[in-house]
PDB file of N, CA and C in Angstrom:
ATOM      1  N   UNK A   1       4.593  80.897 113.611  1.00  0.00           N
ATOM      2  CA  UNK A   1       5.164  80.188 112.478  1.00  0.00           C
ATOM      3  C   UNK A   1       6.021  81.161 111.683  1.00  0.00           C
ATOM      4  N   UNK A   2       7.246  80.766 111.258  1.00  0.00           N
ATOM      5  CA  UNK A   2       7.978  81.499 110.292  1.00  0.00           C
ATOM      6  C   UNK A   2       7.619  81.438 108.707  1.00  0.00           C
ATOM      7  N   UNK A   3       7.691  82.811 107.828  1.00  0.00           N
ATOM      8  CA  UNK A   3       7.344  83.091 107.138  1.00  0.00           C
ATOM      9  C   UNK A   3       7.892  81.616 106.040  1.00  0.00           C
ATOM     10  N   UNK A   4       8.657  81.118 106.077  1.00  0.00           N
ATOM     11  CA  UNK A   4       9.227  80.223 104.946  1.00  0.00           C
ATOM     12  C   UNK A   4       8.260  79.286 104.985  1.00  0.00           C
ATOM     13  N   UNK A   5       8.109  78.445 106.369  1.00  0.00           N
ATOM     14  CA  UNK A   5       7.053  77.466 106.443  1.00  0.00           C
ATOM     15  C   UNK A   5       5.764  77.807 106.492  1.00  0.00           C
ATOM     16  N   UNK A   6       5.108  79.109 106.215  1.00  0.00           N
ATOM     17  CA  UNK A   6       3.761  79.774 105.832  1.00  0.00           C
ATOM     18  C   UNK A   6       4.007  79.464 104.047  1.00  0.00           C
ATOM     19  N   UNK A   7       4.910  80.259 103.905  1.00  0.00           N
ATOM     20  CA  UNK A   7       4.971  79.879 102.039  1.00  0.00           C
ATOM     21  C   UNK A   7       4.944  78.491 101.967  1.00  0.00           C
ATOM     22  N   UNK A   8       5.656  77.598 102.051  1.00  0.00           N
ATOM     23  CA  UNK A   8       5.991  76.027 101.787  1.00  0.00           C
ATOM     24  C   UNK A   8       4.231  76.000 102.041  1.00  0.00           C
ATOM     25  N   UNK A   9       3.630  76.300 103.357  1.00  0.00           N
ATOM     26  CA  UNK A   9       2.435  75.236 103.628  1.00  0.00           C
ATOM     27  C   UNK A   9       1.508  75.568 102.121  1.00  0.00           C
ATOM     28  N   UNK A  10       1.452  76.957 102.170  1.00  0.00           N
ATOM     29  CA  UNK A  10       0.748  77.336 101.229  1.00  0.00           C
ATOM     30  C   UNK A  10       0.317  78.093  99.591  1.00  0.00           C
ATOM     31  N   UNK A  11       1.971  77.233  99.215  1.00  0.00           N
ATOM     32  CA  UNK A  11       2.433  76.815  97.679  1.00  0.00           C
ATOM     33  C   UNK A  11       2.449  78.247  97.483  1.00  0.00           C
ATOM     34  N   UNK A  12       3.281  78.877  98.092  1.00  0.00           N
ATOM     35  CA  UNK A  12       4.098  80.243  97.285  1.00  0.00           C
ATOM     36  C   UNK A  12       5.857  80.605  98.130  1.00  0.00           C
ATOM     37  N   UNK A  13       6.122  81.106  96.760  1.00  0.00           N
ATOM     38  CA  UNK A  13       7.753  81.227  96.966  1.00  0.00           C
ATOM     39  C   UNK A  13       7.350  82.539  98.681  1.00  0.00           C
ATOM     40  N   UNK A  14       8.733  82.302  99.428  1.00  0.00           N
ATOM     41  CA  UNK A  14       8.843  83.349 100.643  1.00  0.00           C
ATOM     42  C   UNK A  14       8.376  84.484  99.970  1.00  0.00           C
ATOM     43  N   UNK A  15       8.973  84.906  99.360  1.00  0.00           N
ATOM     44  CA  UNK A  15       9.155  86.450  98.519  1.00  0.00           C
ATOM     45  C   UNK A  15       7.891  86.958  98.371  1.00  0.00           C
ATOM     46  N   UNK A  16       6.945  85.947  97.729  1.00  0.00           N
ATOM     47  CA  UNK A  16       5.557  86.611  97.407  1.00  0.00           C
ATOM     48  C   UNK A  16       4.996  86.587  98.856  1.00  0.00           C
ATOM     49  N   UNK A  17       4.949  85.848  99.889  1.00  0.00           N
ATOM     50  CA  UNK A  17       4.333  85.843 101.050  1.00  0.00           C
ATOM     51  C   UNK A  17       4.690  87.177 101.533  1.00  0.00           C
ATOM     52  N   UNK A  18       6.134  87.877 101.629  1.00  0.00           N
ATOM     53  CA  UNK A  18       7.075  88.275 102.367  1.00  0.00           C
ATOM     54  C   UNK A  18       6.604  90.515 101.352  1.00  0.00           C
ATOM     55  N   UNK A  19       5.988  89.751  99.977  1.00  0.00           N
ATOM     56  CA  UNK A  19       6.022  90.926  99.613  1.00  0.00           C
ATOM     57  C   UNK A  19       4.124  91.575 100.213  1.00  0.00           C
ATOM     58  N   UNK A  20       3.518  90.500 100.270  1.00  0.00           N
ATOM     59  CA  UNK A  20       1.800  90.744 100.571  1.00  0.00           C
ATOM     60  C   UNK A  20       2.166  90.760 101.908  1.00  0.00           C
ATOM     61  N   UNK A  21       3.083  90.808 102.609  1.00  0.00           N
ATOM     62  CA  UNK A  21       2.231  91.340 104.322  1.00  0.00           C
ATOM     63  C   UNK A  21       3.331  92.718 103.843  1.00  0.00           C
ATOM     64  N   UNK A  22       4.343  92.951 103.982  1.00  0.00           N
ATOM     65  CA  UNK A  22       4.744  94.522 103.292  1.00  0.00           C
ATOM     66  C   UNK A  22       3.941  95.692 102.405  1.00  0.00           C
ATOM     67  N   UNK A  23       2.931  94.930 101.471  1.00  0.00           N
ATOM     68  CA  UNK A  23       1.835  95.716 101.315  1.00  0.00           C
ATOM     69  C   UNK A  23       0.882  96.437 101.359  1.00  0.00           C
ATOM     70  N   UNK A  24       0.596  95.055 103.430  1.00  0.00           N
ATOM     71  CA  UNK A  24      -0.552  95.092 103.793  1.00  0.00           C
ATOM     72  C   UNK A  24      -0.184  95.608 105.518  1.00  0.00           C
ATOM     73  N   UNK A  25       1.008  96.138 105.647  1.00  0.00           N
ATOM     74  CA  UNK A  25       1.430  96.017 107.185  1.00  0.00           C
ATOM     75  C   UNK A  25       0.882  96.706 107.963  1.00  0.00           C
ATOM     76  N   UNK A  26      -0.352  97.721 107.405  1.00  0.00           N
ATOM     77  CA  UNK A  26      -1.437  98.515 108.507  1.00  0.00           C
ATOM     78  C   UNK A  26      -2.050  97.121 109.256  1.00  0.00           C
ATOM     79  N   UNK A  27      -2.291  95.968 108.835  1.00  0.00           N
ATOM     80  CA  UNK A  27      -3.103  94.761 108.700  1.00  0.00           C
ATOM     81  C   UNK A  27      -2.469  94.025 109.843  1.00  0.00           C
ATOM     82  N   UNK A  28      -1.302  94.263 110.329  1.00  0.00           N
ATOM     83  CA  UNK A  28      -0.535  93.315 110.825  1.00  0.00           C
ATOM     84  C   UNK A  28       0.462  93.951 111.810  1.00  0.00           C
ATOM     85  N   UNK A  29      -0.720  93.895 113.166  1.00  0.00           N
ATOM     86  CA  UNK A  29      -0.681  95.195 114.673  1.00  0.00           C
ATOM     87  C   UNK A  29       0.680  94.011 114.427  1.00  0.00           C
ATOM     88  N   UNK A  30       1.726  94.564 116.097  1.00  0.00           N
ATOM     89  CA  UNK A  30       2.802  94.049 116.784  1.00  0.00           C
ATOM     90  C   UNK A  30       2.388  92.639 117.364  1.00  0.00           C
ATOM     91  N   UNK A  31       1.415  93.051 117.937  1.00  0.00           N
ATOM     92  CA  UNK A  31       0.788  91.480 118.430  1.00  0.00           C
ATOM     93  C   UNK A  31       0.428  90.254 117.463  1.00  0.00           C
ATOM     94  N   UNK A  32       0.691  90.550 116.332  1.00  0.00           N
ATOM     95  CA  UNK A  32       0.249  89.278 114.861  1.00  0.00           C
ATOM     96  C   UNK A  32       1.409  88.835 114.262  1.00  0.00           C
ATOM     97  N   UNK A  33       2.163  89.599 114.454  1.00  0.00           N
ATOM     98  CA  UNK A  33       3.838  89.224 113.278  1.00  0.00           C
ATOM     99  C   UNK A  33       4.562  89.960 114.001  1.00  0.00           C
ATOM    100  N   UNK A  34       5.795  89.666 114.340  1.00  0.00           N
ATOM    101  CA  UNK A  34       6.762  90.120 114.300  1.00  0.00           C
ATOM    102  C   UNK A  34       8.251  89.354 113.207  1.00  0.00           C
ATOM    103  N   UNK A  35       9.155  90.309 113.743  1.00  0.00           N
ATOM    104  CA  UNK A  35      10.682  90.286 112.651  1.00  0.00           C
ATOM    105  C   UNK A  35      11.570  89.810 113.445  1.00  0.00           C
ATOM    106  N   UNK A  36      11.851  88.432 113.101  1.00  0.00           N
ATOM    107  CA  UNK A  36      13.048  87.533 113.702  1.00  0.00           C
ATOM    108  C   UNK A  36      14.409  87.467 113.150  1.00  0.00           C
ATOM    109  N   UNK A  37      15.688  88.378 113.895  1.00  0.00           N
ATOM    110  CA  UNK A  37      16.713  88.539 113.353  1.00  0.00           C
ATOM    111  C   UNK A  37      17.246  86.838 112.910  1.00  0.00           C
ATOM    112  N   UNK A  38      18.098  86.409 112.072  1.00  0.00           N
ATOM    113  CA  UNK A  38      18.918  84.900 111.303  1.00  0.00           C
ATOM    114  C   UNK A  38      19.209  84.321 112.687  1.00  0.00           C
ATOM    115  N   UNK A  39      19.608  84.961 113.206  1.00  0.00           N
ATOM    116  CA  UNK A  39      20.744  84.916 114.277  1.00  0.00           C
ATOM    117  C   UNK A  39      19.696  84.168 115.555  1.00  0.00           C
ATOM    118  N   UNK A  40      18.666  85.144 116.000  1.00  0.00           N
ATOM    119  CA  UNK A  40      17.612  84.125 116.608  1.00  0.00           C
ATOM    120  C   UNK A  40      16.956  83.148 116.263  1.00  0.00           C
ATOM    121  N   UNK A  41      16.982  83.155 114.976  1.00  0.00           N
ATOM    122  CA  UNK A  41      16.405  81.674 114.366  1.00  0.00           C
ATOM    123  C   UNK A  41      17.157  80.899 114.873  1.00  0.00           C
ATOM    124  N   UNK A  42      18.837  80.521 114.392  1.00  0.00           N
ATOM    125  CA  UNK A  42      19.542  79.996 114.190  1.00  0.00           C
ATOM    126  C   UNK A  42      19.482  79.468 116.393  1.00  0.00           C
ATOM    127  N   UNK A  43      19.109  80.102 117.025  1.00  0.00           N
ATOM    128  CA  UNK A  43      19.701  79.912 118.458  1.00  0.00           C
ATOM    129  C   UNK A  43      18.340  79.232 118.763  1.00  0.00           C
ATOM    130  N   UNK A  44      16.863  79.621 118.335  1.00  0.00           N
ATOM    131  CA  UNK A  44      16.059  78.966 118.600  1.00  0.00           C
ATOM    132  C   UNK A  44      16.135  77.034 118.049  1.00  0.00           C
ATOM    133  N   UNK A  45      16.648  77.125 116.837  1.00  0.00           N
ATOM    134  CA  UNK A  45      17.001  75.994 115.892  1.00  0.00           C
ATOM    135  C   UNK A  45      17.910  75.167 117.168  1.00  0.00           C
ATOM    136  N   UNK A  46      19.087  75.546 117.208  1.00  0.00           N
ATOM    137  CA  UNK A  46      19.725  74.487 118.052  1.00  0.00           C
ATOM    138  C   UNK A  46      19.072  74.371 119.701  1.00  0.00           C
ATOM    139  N   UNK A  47      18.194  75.260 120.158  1.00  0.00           N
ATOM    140  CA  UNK A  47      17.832  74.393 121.268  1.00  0.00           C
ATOM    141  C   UNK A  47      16.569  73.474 121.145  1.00  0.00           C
ATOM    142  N   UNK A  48      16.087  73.596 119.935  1.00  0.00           N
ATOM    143  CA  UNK A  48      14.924  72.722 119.814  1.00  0.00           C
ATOM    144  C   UNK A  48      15.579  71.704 119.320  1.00  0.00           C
ATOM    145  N   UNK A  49      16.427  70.903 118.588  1.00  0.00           N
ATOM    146  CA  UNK A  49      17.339  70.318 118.150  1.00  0.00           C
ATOM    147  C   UNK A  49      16.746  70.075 116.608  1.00  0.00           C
ATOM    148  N   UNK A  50      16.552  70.951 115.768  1.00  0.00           N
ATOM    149  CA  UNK A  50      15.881  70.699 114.854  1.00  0.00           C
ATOM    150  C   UNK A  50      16.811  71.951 113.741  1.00  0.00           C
ATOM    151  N   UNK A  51      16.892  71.525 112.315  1.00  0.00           N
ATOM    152  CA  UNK A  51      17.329  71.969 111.340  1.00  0.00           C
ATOM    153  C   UNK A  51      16.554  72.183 110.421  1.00  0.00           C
ATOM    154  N   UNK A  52      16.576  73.211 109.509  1.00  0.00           N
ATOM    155  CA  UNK A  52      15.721  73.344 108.333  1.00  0.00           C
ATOM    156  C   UNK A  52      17.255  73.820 107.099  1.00  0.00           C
ATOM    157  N   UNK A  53      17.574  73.044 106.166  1.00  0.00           N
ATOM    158  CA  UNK A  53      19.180  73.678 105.516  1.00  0.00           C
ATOM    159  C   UNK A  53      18.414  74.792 103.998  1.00  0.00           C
ATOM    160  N   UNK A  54      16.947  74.873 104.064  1.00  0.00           N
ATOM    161  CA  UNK A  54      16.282  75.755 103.231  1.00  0.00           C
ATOM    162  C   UNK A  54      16.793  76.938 103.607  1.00  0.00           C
ATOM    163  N   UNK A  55      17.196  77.445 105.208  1.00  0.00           N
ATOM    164  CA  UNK A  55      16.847  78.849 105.443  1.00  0.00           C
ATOM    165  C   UNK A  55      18.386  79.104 105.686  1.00  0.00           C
ATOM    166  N   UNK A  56      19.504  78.567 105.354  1.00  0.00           N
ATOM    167  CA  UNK A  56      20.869  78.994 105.360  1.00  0.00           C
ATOM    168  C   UNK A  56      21.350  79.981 104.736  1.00  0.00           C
ATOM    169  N   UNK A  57      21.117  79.926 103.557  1.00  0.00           N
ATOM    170  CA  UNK A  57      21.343  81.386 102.631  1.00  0.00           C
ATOM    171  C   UNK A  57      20.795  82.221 103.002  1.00  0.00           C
ATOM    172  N   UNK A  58      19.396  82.465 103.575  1.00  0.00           N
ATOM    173  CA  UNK A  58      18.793  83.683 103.764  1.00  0.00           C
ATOM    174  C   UNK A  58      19.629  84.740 104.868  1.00  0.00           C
ATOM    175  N   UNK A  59      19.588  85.963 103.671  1.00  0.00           N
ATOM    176  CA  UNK A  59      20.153  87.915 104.623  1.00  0.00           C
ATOM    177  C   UNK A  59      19.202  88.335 105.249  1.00  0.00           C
ATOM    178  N   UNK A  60      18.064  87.899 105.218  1.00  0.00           N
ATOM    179  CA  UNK A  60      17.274  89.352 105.632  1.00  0.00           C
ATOM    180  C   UNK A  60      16.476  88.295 106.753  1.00  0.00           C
ATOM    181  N   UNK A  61      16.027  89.131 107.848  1.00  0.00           N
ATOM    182  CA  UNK A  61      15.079  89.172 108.753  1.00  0.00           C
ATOM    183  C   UNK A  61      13.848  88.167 108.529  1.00  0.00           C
ATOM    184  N   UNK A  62      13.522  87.297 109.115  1.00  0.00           N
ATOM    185  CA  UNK A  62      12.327  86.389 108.965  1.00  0.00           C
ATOM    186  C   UNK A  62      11.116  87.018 109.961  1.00  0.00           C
ATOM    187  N   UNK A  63      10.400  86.796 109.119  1.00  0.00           N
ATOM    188  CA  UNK A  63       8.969  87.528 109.765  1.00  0.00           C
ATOM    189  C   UNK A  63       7.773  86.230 110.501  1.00  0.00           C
ATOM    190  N   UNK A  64       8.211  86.264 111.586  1.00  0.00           N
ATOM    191  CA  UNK A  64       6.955  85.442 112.567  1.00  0.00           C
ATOM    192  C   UNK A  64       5.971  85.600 112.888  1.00  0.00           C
ATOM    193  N   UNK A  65       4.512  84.808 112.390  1.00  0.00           N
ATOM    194  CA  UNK A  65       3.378  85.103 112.853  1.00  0.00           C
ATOM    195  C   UNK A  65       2.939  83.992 114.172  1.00  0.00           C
ATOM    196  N   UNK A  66       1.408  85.157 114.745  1.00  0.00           N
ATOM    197  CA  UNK A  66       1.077  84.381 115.477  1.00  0.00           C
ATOM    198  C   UNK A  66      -0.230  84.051 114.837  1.00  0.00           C
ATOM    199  N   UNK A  67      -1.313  83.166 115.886  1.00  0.00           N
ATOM    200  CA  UNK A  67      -2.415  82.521 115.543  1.00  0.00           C
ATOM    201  C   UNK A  67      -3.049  83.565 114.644  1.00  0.00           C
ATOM    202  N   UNK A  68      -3.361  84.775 114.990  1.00  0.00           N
ATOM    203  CA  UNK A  68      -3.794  86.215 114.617  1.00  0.00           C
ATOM    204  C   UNK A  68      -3.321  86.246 113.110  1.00  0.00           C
ATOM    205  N   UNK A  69      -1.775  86.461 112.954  1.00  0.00           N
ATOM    206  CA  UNK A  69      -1.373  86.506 112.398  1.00  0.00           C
ATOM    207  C   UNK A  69      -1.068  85.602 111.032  1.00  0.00           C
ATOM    208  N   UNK A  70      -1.316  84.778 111.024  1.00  0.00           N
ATOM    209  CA  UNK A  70      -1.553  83.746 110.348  1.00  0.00           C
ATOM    210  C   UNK A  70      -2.888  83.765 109.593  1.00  0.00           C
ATOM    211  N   UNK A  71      -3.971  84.157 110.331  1.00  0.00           N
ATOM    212  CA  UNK A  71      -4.948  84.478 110.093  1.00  0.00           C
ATOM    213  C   UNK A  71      -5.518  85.504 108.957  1.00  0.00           C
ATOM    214  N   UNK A  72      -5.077  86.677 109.645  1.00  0.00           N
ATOM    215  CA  UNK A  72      -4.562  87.584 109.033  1.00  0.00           C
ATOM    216  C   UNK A  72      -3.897  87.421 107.632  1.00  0.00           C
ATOM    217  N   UNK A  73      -2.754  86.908 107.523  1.00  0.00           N
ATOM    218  CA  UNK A  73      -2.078  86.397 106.293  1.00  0.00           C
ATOM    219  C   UNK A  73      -2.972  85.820 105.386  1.00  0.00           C
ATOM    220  N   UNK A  74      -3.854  84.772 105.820  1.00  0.00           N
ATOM    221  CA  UNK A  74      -4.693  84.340 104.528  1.00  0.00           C
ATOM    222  C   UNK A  74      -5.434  85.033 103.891  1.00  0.00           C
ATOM    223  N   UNK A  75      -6.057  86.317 104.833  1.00  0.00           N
ATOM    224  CA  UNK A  75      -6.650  87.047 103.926  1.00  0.00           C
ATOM    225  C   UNK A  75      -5.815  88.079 103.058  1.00  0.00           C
ATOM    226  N   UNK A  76      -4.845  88.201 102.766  1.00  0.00           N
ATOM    227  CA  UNK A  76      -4.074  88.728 101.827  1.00  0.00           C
ATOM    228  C   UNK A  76      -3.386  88.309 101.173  1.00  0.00           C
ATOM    229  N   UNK A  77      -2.999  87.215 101.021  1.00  0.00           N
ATOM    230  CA  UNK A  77      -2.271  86.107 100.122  1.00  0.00           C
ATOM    231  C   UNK A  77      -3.126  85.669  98.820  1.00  0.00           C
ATOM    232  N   UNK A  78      -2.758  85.985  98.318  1.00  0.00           N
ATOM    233  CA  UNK A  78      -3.626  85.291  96.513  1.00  0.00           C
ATOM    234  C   UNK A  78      -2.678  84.038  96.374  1.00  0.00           C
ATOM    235  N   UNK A  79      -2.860  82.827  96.959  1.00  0.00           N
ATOM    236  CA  UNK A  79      -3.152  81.342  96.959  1.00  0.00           C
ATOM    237  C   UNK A  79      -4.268  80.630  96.739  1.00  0.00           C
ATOM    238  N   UNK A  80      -4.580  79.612  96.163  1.00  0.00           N
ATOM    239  CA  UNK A  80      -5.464  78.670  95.785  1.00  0.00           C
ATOM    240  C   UNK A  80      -5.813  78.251  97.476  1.00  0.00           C
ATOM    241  N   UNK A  81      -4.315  77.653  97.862  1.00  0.00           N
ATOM    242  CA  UNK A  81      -4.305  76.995  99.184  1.00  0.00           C
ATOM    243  C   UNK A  81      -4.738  78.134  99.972  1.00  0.00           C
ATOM    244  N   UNK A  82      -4.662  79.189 100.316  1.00  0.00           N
ATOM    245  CA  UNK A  82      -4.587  79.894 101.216  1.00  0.00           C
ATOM    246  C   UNK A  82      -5.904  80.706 101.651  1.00  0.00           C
TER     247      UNK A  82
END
């Protein structure tokens, strides 16, 4: 899952998601998250045929978790939801 739709699910702006795994990145081996250049988003986006127009503006690198990783994420996120 990409970091935007981790924030959206679990009622915090990207930024704060994006700043607690940067905090915590001993927490978060290669195998849990990785860093998805715009550019692969954007190529994954058109072959799935699916749009999101939230993530157009974004410069910087989107950070992808896996099941692990996700996991992982909740325990460092200060969310209600999370």
């Amino acid at each position: 899952m990409l970091d935007s739709d981790l924030a959206e699910l679990y009622g915090v702006e990207t930024r704060i998601l994006v700043q607690a795994v940067k905090r915590n990145l001993d927490r978060f081996p290669s195998d849990f998250m990785f860093q998805a250049e715009i550019q692969d988003v954007a190529a994954l986006r058109s072959q799935t045929a699916t749009s999101n127009t939230g993530r157009e503006g974004r410069r910087t690198a989107l950070y992808a978790f896996t099941e692990q990783g996700v996991a992982m994420l909740l325990s460092v996120l200060n969310s209600p939801r999370a």
